[in-house]
Protein backbone atom coordinates (compact mmCIF):
# COMPACT_ATOMS: atom_id res chain seq x y z
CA UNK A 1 88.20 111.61 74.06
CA UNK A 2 87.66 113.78 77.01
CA UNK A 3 85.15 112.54 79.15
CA UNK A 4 84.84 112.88 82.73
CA UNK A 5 85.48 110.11 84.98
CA UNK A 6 85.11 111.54 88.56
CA UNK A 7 84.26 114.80 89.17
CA UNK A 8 84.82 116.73 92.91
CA UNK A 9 82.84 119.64 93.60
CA UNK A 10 83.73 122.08 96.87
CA UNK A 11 83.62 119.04 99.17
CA UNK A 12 84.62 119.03 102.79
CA UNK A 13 85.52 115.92 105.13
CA UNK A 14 87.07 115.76 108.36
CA UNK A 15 87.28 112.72 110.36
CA UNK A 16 85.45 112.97 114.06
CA UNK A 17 86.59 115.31 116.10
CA UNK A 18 89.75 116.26 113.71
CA UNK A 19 90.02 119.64 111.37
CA UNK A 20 89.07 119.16 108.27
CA UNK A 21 91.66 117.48 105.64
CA UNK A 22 89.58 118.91 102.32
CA UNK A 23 87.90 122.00 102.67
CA UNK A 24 86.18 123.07 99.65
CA UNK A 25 87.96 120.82 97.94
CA UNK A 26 87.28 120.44 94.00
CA UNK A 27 89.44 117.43 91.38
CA UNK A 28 88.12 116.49 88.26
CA UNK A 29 89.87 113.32 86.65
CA UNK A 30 88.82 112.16 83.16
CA UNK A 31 88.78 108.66 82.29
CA UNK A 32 92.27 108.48 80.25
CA UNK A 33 94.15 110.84 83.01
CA UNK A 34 97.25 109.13 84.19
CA UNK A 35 97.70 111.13 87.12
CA UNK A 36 100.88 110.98 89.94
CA UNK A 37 99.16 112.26 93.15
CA UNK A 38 102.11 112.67 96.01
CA UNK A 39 102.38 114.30 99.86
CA UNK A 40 103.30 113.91 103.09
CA UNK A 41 102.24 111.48 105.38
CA UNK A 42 98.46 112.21 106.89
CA UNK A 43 98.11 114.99 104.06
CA UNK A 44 94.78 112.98 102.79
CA UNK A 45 95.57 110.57 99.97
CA UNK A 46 94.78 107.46 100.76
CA UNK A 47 91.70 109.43 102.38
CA UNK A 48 90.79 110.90 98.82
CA UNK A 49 90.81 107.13 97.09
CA UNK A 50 88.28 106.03 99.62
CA UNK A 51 86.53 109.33 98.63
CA UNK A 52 86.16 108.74 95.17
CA UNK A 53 85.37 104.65 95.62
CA UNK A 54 81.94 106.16 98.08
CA UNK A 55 84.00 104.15 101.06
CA UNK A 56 83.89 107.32 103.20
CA UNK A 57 81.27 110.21 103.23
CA UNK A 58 82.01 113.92 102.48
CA UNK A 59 80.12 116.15 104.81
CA UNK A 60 79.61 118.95 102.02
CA UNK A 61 80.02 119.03 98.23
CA UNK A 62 79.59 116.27 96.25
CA UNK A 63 81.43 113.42 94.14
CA UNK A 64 80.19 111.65 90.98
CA UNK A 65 81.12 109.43 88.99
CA UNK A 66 80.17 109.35 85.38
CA UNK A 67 77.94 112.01 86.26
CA UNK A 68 76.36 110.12 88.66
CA UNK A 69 76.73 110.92 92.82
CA UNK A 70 78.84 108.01 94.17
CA UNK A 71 75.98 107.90 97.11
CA UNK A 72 73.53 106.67 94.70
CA UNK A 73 75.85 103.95 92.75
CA UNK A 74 75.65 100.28 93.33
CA UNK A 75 78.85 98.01 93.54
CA UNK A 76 78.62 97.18 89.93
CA UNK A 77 78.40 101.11 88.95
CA UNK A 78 81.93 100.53 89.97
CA UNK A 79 82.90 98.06 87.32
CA UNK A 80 85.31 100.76 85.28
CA UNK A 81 87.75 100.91 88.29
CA UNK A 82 90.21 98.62 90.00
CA UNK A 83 91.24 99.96 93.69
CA UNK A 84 93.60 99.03 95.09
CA UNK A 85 94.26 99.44 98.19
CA UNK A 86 97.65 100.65 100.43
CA UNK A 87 97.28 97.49 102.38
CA UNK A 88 98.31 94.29 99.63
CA UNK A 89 96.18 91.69 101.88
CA UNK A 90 92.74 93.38 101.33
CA UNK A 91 92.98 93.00 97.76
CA UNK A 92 93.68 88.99 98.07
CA UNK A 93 91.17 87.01 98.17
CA UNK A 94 92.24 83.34 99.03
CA UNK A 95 94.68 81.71 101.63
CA UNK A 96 97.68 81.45 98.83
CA UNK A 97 98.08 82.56 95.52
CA UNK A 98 96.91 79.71 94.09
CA UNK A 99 93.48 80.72 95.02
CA UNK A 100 93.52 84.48 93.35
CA UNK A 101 95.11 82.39 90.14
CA UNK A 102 91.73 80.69 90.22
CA UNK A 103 89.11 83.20 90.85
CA UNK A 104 90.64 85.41 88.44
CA UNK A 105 90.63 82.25 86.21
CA UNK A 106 87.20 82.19 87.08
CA UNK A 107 85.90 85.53 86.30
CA UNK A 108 88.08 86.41 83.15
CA UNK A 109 88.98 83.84 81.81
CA UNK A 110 89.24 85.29 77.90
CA UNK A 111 91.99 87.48 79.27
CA UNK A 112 93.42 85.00 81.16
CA UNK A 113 96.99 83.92 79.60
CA UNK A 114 99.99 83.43 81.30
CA UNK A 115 101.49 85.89 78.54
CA UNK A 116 99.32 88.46 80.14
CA UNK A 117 100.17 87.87 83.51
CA UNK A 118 103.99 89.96 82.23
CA UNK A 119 104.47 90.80 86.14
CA UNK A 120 104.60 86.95 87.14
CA UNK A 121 108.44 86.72 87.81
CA UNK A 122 109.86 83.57 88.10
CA UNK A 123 110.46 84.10 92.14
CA UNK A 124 107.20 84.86 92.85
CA UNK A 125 105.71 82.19 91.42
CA UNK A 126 108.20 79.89 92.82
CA UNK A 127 105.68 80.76 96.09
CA UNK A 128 102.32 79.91 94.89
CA UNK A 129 101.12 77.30 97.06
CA UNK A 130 102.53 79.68 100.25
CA UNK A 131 100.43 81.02 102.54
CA UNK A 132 99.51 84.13 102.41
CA UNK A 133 100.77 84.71 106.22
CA UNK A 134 104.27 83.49 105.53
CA UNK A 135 105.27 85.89 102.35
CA UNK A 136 106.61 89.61 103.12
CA UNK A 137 104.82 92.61 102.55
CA UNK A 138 106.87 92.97 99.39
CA UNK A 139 105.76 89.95 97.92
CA UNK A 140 101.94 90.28 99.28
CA UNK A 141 102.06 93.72 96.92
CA UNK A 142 103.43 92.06 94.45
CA UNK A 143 100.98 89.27 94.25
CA UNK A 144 98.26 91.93 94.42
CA UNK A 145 99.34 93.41 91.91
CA UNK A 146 99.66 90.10 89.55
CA UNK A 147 96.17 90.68 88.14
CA UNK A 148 96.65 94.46 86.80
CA UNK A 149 97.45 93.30 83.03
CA UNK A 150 93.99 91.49 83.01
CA UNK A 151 92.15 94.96 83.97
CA UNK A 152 93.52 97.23 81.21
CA UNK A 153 90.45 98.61 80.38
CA UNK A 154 89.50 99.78 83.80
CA UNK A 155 90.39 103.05 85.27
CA UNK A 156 93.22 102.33 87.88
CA UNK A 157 92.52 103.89 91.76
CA UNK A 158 96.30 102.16 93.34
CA UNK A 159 97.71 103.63 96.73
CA UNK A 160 101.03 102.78 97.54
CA UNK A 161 101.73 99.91 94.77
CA UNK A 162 105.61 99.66 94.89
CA UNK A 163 105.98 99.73 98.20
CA UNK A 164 107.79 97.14 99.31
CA UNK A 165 108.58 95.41 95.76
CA UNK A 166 111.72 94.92 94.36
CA UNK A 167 113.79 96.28 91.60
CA UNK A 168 112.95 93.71 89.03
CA UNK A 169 109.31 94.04 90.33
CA UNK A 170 109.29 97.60 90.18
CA UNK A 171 110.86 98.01 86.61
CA UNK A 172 107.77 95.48 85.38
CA UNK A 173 105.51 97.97 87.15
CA UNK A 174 106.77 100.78 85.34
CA UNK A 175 106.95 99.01 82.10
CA UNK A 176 102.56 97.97 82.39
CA UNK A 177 101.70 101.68 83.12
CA UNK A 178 103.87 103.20 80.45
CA UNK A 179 102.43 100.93 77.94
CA UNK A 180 98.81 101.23 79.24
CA UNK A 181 96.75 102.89 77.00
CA UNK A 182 92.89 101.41 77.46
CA UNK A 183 92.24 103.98 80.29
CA UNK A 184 94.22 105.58 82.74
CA UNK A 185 94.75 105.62 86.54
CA UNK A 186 95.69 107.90 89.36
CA UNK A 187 98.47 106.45 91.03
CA UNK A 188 99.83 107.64 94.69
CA UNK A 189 103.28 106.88 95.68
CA UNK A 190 106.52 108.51 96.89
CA UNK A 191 108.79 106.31 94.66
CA UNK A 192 111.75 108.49 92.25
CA UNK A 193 111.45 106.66 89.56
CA UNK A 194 107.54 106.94 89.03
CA UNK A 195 108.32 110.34 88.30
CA UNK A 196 108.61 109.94 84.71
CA UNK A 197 107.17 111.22 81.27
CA UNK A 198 104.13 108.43 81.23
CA UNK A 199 102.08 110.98 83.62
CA UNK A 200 100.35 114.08 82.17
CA UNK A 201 99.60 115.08 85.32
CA UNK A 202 101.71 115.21 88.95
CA UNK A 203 100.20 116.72 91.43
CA UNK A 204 100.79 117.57 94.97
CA UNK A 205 98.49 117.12 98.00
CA UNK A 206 98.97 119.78 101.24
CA UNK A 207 97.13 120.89 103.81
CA UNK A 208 94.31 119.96 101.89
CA UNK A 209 95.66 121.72 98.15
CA UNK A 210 96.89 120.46 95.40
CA UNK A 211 99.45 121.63 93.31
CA UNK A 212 100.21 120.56 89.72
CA UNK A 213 103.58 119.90 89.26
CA UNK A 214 103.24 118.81 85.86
């Protein structure tokens, strides 16, 4: 299989009254790509998620997304991707765990196991009635991230997703992608030890180019 997920086409976007980050800018990713995208800070990543989810506007070229131009999709058009995005708290719904564990209970709840749920350390849980407020940016990720094993089959869109977690946390993160094999994602991060054999494709974003490393 070889089909096209998103497809980028000579688009351009600058923010108001900034140069342009992508200038004729072109990225196709197909639906089982597991794709390492890396840069410097303000080189246009987390920029090029919100591209491809239709959350920001290109002012030339054009996106789609199953062959379809994001601007004409409907939230459900979207239901083969999971965002997530760089900040943990906008992709938590409730006032404490407890309250994700039971609208994802909720809306899948043939994949809901606690078998599936492999990231669900024994620390974390240990804070599931804590508010949200009170946990550490680590542990908000991490929490965000709980869910992931329940979405296999959707394409992953995840900026940023071990930042802040911790060793045993990351290693479990490492572990799900590895083994993922539904569909694939596009992951962005600066973390070493992402940087391993599970990607087919690494790429670099600067000044608006990428580079494939791999």
């Amino acid at each position: 299989m070889n089909s096209s997920l998103f497809q980028i086409d000579n688009i351009t976007f600058a923010y108001p009254k900034k140069p342009p980050l992508f200038q004729d800018f072109s990225l196709e990713i197909k639906a089982e790509d597991k794709i390492l995208l890396y840069g410097a800070n303000g080189s246009g990543k987390s920029t090029l998620l919100a591209l491809l989810m239709g959350l920001l506007t290109p002012q030339d070229g054009y996106i789609t997304l199953n062959d379809t131009p994001i601007q004409e999709l409907t939230p459900e058009n979207y239901s083969a991707v999971l965002y997530s995005h760089q900040n943990a708290r906008m992709d938590l719904f409730g006032l404490i765990p407890r309250n994700d564990w039971e609208l994802w209970h909720l809306a899948l709840p043939d994949k809901f196991t606690e078998e599936s749920l492999i990231l669900a350390e024994p620390d974390l849980m240990a804070k599931f009635d804590t508010p949200y407020t009170h946990l550490s940016g680590g542990e908000l990720r991490a929490f965000s991230l709980l869910w992931l094993p329940l979405l296999q089959d959707r394409f992953w869109l995840l900026d940023e997703p071990t930042a802040g977690l911790d060793v045993e946390h990351k290693k479990d993160f490492i572990e799900l992608c590895r083994n993922k094999s539904v569909s694939g994602y596009l992951i962005i991060s600066h973390e070493a030890a992402l940087k391993e054999n599970f990607f087919n494709r690494i790429l670099l974003l600067e000044k608006g180019r990428l580079t494939r490393i791999k």
